[in-house]
Protein backbone atom coordinates (compact mmCIF):
# COMPACT_ATOMS: atom_id res chain seq x y z
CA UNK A 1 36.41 -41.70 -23.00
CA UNK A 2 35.03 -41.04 -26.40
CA UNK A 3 32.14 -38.15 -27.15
CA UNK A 4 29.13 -40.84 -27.17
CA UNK A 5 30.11 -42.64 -24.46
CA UNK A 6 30.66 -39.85 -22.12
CA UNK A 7 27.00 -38.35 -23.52
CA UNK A 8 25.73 -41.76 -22.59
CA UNK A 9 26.49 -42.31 -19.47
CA UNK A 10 25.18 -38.51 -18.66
CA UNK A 11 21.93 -39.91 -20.05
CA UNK A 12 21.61 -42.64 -17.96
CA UNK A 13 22.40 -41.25 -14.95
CA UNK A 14 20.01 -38.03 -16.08
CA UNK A 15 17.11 -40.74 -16.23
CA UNK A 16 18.25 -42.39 -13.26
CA UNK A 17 18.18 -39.38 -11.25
CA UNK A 18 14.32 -38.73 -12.74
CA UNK A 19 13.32 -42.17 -12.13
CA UNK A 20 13.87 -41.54 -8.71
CA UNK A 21 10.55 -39.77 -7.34
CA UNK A 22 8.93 -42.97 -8.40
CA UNK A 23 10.18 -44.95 -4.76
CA UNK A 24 7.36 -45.36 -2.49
CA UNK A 25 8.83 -43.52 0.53
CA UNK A 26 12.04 -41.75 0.14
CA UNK A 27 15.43 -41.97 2.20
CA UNK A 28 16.83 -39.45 4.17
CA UNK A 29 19.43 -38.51 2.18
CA UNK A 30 16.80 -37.99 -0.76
CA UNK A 31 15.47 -35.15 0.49
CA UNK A 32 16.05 -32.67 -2.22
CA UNK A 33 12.79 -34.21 -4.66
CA UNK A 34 10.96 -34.34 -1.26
CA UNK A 35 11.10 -30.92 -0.49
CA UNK A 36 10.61 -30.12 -4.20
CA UNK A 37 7.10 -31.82 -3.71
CA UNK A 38 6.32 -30.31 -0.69
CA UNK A 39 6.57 -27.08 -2.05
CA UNK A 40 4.26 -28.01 -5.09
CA UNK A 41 1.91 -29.45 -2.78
CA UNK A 42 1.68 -26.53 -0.91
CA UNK A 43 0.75 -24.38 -3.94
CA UNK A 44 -1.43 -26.67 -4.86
CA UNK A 45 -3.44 -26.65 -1.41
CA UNK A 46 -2.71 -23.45 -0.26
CA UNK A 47 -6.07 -21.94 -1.88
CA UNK A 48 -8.16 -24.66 -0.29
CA UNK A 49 -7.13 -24.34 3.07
CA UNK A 50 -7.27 -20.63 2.95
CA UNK A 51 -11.38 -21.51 2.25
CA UNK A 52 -11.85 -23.77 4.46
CA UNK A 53 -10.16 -22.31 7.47
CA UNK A 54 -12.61 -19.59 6.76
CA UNK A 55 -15.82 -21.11 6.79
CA UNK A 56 -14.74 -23.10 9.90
CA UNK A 57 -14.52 -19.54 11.41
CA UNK A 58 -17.85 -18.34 10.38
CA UNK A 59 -19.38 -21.65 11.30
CA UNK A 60 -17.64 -21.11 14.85
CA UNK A 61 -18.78 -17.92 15.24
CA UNK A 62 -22.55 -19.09 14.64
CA UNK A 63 -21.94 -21.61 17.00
CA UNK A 64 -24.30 -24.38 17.64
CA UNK A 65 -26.67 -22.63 15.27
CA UNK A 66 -24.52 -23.38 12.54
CA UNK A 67 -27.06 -23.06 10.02
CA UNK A 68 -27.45 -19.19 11.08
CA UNK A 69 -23.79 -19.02 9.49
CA UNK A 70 -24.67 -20.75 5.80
CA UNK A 71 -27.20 -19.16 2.79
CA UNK A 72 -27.05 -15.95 4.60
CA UNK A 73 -25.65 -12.95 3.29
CA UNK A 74 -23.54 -11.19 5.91
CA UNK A 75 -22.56 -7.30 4.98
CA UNK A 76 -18.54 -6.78 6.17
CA UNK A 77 -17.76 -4.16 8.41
CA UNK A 78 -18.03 -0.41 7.18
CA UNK A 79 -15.59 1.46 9.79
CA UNK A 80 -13.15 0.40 12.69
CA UNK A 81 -13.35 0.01 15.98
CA UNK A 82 -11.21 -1.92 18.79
CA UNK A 83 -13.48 -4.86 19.11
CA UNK A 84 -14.15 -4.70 15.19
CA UNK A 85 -11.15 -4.08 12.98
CA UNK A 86 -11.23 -3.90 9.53
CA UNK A 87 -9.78 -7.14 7.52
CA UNK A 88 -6.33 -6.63 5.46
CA UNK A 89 -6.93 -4.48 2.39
CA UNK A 90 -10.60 -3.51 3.56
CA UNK A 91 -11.63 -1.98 0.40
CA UNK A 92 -13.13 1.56 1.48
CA UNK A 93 -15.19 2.28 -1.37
CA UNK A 94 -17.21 -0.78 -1.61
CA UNK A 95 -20.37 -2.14 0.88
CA UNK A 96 -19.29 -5.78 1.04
CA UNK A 97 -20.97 -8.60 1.73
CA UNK A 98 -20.47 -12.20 1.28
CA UNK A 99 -22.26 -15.69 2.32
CA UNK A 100 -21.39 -19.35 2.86
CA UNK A 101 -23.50 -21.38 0.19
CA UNK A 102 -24.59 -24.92 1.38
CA UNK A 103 -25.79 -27.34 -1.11
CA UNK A 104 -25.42 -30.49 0.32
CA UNK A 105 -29.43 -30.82 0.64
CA UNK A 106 -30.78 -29.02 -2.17
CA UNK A 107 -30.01 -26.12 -4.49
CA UNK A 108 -29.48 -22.53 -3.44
CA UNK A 109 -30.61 -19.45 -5.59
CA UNK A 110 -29.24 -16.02 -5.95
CA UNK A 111 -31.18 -12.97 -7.05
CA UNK A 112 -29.35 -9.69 -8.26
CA UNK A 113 -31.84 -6.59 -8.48
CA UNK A 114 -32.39 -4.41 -11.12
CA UNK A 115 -29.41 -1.62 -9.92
CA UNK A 116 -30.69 0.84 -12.56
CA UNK A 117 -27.08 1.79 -13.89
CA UNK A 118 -25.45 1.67 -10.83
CA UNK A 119 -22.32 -0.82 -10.06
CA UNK A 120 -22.64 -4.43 -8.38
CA UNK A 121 -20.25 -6.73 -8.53
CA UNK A 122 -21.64 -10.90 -7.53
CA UNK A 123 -19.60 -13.83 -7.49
CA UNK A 124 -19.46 -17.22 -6.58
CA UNK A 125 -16.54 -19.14 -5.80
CA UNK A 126 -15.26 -22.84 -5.09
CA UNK A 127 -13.09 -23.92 -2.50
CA UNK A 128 -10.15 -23.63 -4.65
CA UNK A 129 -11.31 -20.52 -5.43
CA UNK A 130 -12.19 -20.88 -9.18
CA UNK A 131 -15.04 -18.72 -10.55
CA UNK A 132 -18.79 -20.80 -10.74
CA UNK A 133 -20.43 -17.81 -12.04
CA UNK A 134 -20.20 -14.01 -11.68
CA UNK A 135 -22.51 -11.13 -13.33
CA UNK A 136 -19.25 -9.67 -15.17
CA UNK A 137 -20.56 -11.77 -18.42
CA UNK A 138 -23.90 -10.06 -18.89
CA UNK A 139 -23.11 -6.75 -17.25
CA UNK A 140 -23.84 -3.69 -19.14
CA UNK A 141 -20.41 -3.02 -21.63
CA UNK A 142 -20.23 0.81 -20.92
CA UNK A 143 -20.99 0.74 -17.10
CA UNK A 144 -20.46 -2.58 -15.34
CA UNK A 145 -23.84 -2.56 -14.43
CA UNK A 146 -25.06 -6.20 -14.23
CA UNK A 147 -28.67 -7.11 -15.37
CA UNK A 148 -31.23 -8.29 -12.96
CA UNK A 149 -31.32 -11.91 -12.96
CA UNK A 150 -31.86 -15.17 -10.50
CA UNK A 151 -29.35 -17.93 -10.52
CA UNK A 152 -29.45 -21.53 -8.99
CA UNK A 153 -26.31 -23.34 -8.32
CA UNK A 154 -26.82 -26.92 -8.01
CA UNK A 155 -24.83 -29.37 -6.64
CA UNK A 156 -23.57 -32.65 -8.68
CA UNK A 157 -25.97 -35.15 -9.30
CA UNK A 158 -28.88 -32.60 -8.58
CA UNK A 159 -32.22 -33.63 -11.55
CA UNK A 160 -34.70 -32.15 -9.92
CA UNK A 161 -37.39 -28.81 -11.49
CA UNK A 162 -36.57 -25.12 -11.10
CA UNK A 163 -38.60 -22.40 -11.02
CA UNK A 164 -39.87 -20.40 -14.75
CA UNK A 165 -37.05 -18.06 -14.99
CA UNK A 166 -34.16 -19.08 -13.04
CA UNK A 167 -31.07 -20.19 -14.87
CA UNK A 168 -29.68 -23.20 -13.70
CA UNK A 169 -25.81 -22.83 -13.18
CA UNK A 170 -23.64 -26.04 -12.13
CA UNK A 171 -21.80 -26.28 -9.14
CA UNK A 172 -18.36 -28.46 -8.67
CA UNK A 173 -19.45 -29.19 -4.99
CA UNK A 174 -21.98 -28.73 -2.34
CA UNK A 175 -19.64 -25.98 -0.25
CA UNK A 176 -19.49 -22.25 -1.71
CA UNK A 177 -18.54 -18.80 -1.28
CA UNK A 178 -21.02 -15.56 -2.63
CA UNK A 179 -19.00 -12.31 -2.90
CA UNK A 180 -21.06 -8.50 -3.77
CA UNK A 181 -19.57 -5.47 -3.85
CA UNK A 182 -21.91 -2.33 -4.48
CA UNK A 183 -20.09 0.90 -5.11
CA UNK A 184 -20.16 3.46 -2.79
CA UNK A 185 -18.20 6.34 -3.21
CA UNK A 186 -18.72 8.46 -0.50
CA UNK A 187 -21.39 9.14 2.72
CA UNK A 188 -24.07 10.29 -0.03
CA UNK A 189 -24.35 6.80 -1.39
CA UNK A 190 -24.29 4.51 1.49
CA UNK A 191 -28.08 4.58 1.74
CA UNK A 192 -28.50 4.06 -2.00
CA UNK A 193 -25.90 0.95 -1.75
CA UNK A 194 -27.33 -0.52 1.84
CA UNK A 195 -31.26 -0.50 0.09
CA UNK A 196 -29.51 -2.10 -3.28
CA UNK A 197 -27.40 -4.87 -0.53
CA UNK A 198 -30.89 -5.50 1.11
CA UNK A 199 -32.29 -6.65 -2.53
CA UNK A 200 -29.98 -9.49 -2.85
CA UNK A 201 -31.36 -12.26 -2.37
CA UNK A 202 -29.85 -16.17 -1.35
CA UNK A 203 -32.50 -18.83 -0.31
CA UNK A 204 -32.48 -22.79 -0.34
CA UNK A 205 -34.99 -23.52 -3.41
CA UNK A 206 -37.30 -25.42 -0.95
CA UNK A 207 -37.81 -21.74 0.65
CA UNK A 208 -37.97 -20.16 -2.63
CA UNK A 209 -40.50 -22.72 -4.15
CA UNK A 210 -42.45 -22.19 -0.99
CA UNK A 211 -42.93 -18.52 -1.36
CA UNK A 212 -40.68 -17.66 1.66
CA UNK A 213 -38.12 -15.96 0.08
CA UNK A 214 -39.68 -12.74 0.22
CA UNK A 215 -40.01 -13.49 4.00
CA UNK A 216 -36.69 -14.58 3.99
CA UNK A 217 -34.94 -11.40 2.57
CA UNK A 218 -36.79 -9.54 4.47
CA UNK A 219 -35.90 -10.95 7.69
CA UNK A 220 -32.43 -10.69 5.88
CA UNK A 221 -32.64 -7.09 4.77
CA UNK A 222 -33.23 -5.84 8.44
CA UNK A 223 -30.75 -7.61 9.85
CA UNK A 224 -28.44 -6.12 7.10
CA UNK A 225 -29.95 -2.82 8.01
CA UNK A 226 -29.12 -3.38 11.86
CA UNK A 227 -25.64 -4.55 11.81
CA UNK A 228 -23.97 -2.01 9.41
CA UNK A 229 -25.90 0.74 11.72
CA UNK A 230 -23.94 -0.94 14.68
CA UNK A 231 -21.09 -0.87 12.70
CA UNK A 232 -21.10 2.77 12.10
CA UNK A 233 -21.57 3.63 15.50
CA UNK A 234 -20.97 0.87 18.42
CA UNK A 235 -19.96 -2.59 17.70
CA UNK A 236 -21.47 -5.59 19.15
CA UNK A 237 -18.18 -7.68 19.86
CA UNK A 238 -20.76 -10.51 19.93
CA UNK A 239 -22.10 -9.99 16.27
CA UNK A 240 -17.93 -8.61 15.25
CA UNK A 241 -16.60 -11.64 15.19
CA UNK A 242 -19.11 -13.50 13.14
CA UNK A 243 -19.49 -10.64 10.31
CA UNK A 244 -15.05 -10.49 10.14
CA UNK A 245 -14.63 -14.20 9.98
CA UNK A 246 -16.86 -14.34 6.89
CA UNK A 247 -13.87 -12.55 5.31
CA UNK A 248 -10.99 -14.50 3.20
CA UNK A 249 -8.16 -11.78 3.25
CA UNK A 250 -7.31 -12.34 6.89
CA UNK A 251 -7.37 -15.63 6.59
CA UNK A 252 -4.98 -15.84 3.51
CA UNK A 253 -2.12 -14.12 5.77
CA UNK A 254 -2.90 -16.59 8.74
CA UNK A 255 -2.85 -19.69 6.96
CA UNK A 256 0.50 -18.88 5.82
CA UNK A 257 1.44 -19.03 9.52
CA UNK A 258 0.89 -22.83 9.92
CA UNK A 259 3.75 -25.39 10.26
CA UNK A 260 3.64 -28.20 8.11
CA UNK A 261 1.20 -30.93 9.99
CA UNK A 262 -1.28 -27.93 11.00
CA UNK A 263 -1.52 -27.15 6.65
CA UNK A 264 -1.43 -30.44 5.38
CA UNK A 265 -3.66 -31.68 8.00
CA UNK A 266 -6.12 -29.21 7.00
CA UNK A 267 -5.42 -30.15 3.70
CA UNK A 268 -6.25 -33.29 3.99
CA UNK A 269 -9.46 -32.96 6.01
CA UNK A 270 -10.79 -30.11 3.57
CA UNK A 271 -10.32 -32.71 0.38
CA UNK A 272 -12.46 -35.20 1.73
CA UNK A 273 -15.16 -32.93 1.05
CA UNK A 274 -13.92 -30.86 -1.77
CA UNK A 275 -11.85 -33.20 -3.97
CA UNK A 276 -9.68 -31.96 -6.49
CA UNK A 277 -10.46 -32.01 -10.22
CA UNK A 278 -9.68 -34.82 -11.93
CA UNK A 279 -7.60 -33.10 -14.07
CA UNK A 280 -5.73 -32.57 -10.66
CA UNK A 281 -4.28 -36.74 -10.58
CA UNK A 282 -0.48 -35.27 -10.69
CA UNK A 283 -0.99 -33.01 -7.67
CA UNK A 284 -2.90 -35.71 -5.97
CA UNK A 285 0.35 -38.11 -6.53
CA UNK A 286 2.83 -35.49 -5.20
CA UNK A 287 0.57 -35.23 -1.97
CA UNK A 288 0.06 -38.98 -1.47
CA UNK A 289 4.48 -39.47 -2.03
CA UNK A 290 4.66 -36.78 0.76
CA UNK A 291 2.20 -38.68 2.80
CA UNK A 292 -1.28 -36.69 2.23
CA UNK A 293 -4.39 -38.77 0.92
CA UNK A 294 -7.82 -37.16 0.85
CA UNK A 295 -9.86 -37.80 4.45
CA UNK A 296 -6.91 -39.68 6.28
CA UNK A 297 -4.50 -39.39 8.42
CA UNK A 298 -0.61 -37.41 7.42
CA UNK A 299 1.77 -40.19 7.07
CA UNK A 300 5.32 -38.28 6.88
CA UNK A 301 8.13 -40.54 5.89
CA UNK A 302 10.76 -41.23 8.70
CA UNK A 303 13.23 -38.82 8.74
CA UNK A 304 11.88 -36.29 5.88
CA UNK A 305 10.86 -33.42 8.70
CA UNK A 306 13.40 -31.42 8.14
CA UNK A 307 12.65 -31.38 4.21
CA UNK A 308 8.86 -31.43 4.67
CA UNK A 309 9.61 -27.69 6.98
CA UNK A 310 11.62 -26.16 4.32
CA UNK A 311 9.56 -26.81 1.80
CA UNK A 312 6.77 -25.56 3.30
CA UNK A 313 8.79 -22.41 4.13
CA UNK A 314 9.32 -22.20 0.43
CA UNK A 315 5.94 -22.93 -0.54
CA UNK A 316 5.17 -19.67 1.91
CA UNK A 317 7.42 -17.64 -0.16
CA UNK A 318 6.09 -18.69 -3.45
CA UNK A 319 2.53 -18.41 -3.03
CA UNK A 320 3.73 -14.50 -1.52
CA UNK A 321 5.85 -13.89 -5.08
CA UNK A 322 4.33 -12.97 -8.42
CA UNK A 323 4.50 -16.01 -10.25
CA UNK A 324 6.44 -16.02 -14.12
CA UNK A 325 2.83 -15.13 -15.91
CA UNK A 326 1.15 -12.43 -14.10
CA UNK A 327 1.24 -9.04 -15.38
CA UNK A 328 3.44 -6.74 -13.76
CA UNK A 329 4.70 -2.98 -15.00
CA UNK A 330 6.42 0.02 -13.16
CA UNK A 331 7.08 -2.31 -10.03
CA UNK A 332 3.22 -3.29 -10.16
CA UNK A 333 1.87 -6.80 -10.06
CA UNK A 334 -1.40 -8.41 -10.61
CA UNK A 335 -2.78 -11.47 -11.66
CA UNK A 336 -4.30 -11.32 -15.42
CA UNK A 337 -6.24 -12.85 -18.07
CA UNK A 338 -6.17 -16.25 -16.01
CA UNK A 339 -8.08 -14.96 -12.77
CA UNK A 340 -10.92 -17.07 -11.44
CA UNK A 341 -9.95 -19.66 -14.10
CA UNK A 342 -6.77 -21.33 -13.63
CA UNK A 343 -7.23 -24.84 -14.59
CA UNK A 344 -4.40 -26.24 -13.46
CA UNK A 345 -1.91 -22.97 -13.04
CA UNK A 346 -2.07 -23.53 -9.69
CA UNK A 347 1.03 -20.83 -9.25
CA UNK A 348 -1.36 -18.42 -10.33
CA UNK A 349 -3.89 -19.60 -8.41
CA UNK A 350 -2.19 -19.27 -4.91
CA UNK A 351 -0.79 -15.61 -5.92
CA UNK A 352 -4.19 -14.44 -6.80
CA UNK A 353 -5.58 -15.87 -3.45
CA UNK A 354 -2.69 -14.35 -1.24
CA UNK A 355 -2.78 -10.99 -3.00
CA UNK A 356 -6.69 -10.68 -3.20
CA UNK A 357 -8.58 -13.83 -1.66
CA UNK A 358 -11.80 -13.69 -3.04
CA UNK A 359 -10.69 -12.28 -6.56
CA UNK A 360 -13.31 -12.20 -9.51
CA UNK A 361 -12.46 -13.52 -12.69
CA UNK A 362 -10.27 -10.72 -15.00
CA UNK A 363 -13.43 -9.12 -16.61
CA UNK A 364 -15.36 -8.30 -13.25
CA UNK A 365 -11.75 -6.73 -11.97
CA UNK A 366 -7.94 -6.05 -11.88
CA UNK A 367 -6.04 -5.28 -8.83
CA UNK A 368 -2.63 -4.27 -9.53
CA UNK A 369 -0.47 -3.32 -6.16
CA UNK A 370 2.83 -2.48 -5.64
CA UNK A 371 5.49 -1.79 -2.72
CA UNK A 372 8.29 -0.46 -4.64
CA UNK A 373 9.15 2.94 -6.07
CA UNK A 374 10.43 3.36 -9.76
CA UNK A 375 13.85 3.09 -8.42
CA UNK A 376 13.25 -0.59 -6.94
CA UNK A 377 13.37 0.65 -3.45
CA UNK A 378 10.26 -0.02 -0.83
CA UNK A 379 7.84 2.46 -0.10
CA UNK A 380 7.88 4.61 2.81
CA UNK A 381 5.80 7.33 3.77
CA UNK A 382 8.89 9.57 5.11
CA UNK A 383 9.45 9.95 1.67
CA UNK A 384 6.68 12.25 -0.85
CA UNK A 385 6.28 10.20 -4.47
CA UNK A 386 4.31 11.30 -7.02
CA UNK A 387 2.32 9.00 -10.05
CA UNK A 388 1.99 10.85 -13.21
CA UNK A 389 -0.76 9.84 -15.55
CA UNK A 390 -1.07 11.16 -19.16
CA UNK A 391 -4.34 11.13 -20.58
CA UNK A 392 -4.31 8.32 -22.27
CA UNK A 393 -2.91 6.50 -19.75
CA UNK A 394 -5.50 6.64 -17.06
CA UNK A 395 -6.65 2.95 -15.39
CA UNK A 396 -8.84 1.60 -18.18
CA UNK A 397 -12.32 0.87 -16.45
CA UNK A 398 -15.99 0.40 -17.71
CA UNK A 399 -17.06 1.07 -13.81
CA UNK A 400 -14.58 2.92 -12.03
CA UNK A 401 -11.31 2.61 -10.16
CA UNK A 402 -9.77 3.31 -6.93
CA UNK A 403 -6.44 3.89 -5.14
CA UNK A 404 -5.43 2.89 -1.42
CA UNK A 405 -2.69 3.42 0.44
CA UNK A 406 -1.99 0.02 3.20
CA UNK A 407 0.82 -0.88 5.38
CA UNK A 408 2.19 -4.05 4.95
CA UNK A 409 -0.06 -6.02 6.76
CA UNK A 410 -2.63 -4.68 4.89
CA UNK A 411 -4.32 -2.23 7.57
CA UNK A 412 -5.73 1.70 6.60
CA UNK A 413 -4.11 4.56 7.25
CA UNK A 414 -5.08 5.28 10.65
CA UNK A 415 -6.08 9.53 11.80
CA UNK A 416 -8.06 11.69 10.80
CA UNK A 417 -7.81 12.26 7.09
CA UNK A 418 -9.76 14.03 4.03
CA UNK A 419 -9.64 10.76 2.51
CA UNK A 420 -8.28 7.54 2.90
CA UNK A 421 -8.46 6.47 -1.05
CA UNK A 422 -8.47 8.34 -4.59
CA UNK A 423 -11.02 7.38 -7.67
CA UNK A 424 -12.21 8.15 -10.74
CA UNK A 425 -15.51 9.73 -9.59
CA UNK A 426 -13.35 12.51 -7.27
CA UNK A 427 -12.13 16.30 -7.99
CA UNK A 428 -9.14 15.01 -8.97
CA UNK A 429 -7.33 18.32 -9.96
CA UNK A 430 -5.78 17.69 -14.23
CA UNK A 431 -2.72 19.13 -15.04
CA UNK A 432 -3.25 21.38 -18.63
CA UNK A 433 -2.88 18.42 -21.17
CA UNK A 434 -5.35 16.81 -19.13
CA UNK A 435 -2.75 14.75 -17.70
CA UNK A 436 -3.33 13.70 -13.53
CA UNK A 437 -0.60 13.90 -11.07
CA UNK A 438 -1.37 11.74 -8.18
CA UNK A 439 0.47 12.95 -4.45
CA UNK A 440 1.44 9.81 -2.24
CA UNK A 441 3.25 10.58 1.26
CA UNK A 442 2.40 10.59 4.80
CA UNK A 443 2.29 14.41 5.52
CA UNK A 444 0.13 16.91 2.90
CA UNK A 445 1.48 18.27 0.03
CA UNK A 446 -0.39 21.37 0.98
CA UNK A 447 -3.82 22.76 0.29
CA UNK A 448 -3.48 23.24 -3.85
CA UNK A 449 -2.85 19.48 -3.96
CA UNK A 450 -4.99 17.81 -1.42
CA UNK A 451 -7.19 16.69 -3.72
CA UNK A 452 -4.92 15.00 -5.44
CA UNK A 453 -3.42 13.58 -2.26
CA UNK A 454 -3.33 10.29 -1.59
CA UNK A 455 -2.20 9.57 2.59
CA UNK A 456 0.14 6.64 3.32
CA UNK A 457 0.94 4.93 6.54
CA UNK A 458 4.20 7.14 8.06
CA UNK A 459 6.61 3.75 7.54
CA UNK A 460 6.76 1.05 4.93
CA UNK A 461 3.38 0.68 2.91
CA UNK A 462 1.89 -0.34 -0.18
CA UNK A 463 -0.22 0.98 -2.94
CA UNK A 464 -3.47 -1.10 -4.08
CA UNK A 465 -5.46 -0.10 -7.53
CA UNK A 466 -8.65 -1.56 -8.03
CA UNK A 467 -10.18 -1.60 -11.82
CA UNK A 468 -13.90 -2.15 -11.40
CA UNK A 469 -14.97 -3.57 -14.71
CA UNK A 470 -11.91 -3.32 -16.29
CA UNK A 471 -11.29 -2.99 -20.16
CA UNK A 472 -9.01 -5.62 -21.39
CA UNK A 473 -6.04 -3.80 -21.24
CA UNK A 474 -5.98 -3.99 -17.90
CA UNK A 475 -5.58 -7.69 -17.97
CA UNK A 476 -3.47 -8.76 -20.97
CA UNK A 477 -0.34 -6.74 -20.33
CA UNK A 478 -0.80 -3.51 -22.59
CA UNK A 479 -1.55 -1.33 -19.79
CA UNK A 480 0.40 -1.06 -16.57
CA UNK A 481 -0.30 1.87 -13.60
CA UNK A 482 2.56 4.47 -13.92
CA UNK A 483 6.24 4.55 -11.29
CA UNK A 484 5.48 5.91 -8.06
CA UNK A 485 9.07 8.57 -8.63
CA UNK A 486 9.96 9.93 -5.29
CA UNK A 487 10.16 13.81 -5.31
């Protein structure tokens, strides 16, 4: 057979075989494409159903008072007890708080305080977890510090009057999520950062037109004030379970637990509600040749379960791996530039919400982690590793940064410990060129060092640094944390 005709008939049966993904249903013994789909229809969801799994939890937990559970700010939990554990990756040096946003009846409005210099991070979230708005944009360039300002997010077809002042900011759909973090370093600034939390406001605009938003955030602000005192000291179980299951992290591990008609059921029912973009129609093709429409039913073909399971078992493991265009350095990993606006890199999209549900867009943070020592092998606490910083090379942040030490489920370091994290505003002790060494292991390095010591869980673990305000080498590559080298 001659050079052309041997090239041709590789053609045609190369278009054949991509032609094929166009049949309605597919056969059994086409169950490579199928499970191809599956898996990008997993990506695709997975960010969706980590949200809405959540607020179905925080709507549970309100019970029939369902209401109790939406425009409320709810602080997250400050220390752990049986009956209240901390979520995975519970950042320690934060007071947290988030809220479910309704808009399905009118507008609701956010107000961020004047915080005089000090660091607050707000941010508000669809259910695929793409930024609305956040204060990163207007925040102060040298601090972080965002300016005091009241937002409205209104839903889609929304022409009604807001009040002098407020600055109207769009919303893709009528279901939201509000994230603010307040820094708080140590015991000395938890009142500081709990007054500051009990200044943010969220109220419907009928309440704020009224005049009872001052009533309202007051009513808010002491039962702020009550539950992280019962935090610190005796948990309610009662009022436990409704302040964790406002959290996402949790949640992004569970949902990665579901078989195939639990995730795609949930899927589906979330869409009906929250439909994609319409820049989304490709996605929405691969779910309908699998057998998922928006609002109906799951319609697996005959025969595909076997394909339909392993892709999902894929999907699992891709949404878990770093996908080709995140930045990564010195065995770290972290999604970049794109966070909180990934238009249709859904890849990214599902890494950033496994890794750091909730995430900010890339100028409001950067959270780099990283489970492997500079010789490729995993972390474990028998072992004593050190992280050498040069001067130059410290994390690049306007606000500050932090470093925590998590097993690999995410949980603390558990004992009694000087510290359970390292950050910029410490006593960290510089070498003579100013340079930092940074002590990670599950035992002390002894009392010269302890300040520069950072605890780890006694088996496996992982490291997790958090750029608060970053600069933009954080993001775009330049800059990478430094080997953890085992001594």
């Amino acid at each position: 057979m001659g050079a052309r005709s041997w090239l041709a008939c590789v053609a045609a049966v190369v278009f054949a075989g991509c032609a094929a993904p166009q049949k309605a249903a597919p056969p059994p013994s086409a169950s490579g494409w199928t499970q191809d789909e599956v898996v990008d229809s997993y990506v695709f969801g997975y960010p969706l159903v980590v949200m809405a799994t959540a607020r179905a939890q925080a709507l549970a937990a309100a019970g029939t008072d369902t209401g109790a559970a939406l425009n409320t700010l709810r602080p997250m939990p400050t220390t752990e007890t049986a009956d209240d554990p901390l979520p995975p990756l519970a950042d320690v040096d934060t007071l947290s708080a988030n809220a479910w946003l309704d808009l399905s009846q009118e507008p609701v409005l956010v107000s961020v305080p004047n915080t005089h210099g000090r660091f607050l991070d707000a941010r508000v979230l669809d259910m695929w977890t793409n930024v609305v708005w956040s204060t990163g944009p207007g925040a102060n360039a040298r601090t972080g510090a965002p300016k005091p300002q009241t937002i409205a997010l209104v839903p889609p077809g929304w022409d009604g009057q807001l009040p002098q002042g407020v600055q109207r900011v769009d919303a893709p759909g009528k279901n939201l999520w509000l994230g603010v973090r307040i820094a708080a370093l140590d015991a000395r600034e938890l009142p500081w950062a709990r007054r500051l939390l009990g200044e943010v406001r969220v109220a419907p605009l009928s309440a704020y037109a009224a005049g009872d938003h001052e009533h309202h955030a007051a009513r808010a602000k002491r039962g702020k004030h009550e539950r992280v005192a019962a935090h610190a000291t005796t948990a309610d179980p009662q009022e436990s379970v409704a302040e964790a299951s406002t959290g996402l992290a949790a949640n992004a591990l569970a949902v990665t637990k579901l078989d195939a008609n639990a995730f795609f059921s949930k899927l589906a029912d979330a869409m009906r509600d929250n439909p994609p973009d319409a820049d989304d129609s490709h996605a929405l093709k691969e779910l309908a040749d699998i057998g998922v429409q928006p609002g109906q039913p799951l319609h697996f073909a005959d025969g595909a379960a076997g394909a339909i399971a392993a892709g999902v078992a894929d999907g699992v493991k891709r949404v878990q791996a770093p996908p080709v265009n995140a930045v990564s350095g010195n065995g770290w990993s972290w999604a970049g530039d794109g966070t909180g606006n990934y238009r249709d890199d859904y890849a990214l999209r599902a890494y950033a919400t496994f890794a750091h549900a909730g995430a900010a867009s890339a100028q409001d943070e950067a959270f780099p982690a990283v489970s492997v020592d500079a010789d490729g092998q995993p972390l474990d606490g028998k072992n004593e590793y050190v992280m050498h910083f040069t001067r130059k090379t410290l994390p690049p942040a306007r606000a500050y940064w932090t470093i925590t030490a998590y097993t690999p489920d995410g949980a603390l370091v558990s004992g009694h410990l000087p510290h359970r994290s390292i950050d910029s505003h410490d006593r960290i002790r510089r070498n003579r060129d100013g340079s930092v060494d940074i002590f990670v292991s599950s035992k002390s390095p002894g009392r010269a060092y302890v300040a520069n010591w950072l605890p780890a869980p006694e088996g496996p673990f992982q490291l997790v640094m958090r750029l608060y305000a970053p600069q933009p080498s954080a993001t775009d590559g330049s800059w990478a944390p430094p080997p953890l080298k085992r001594r």
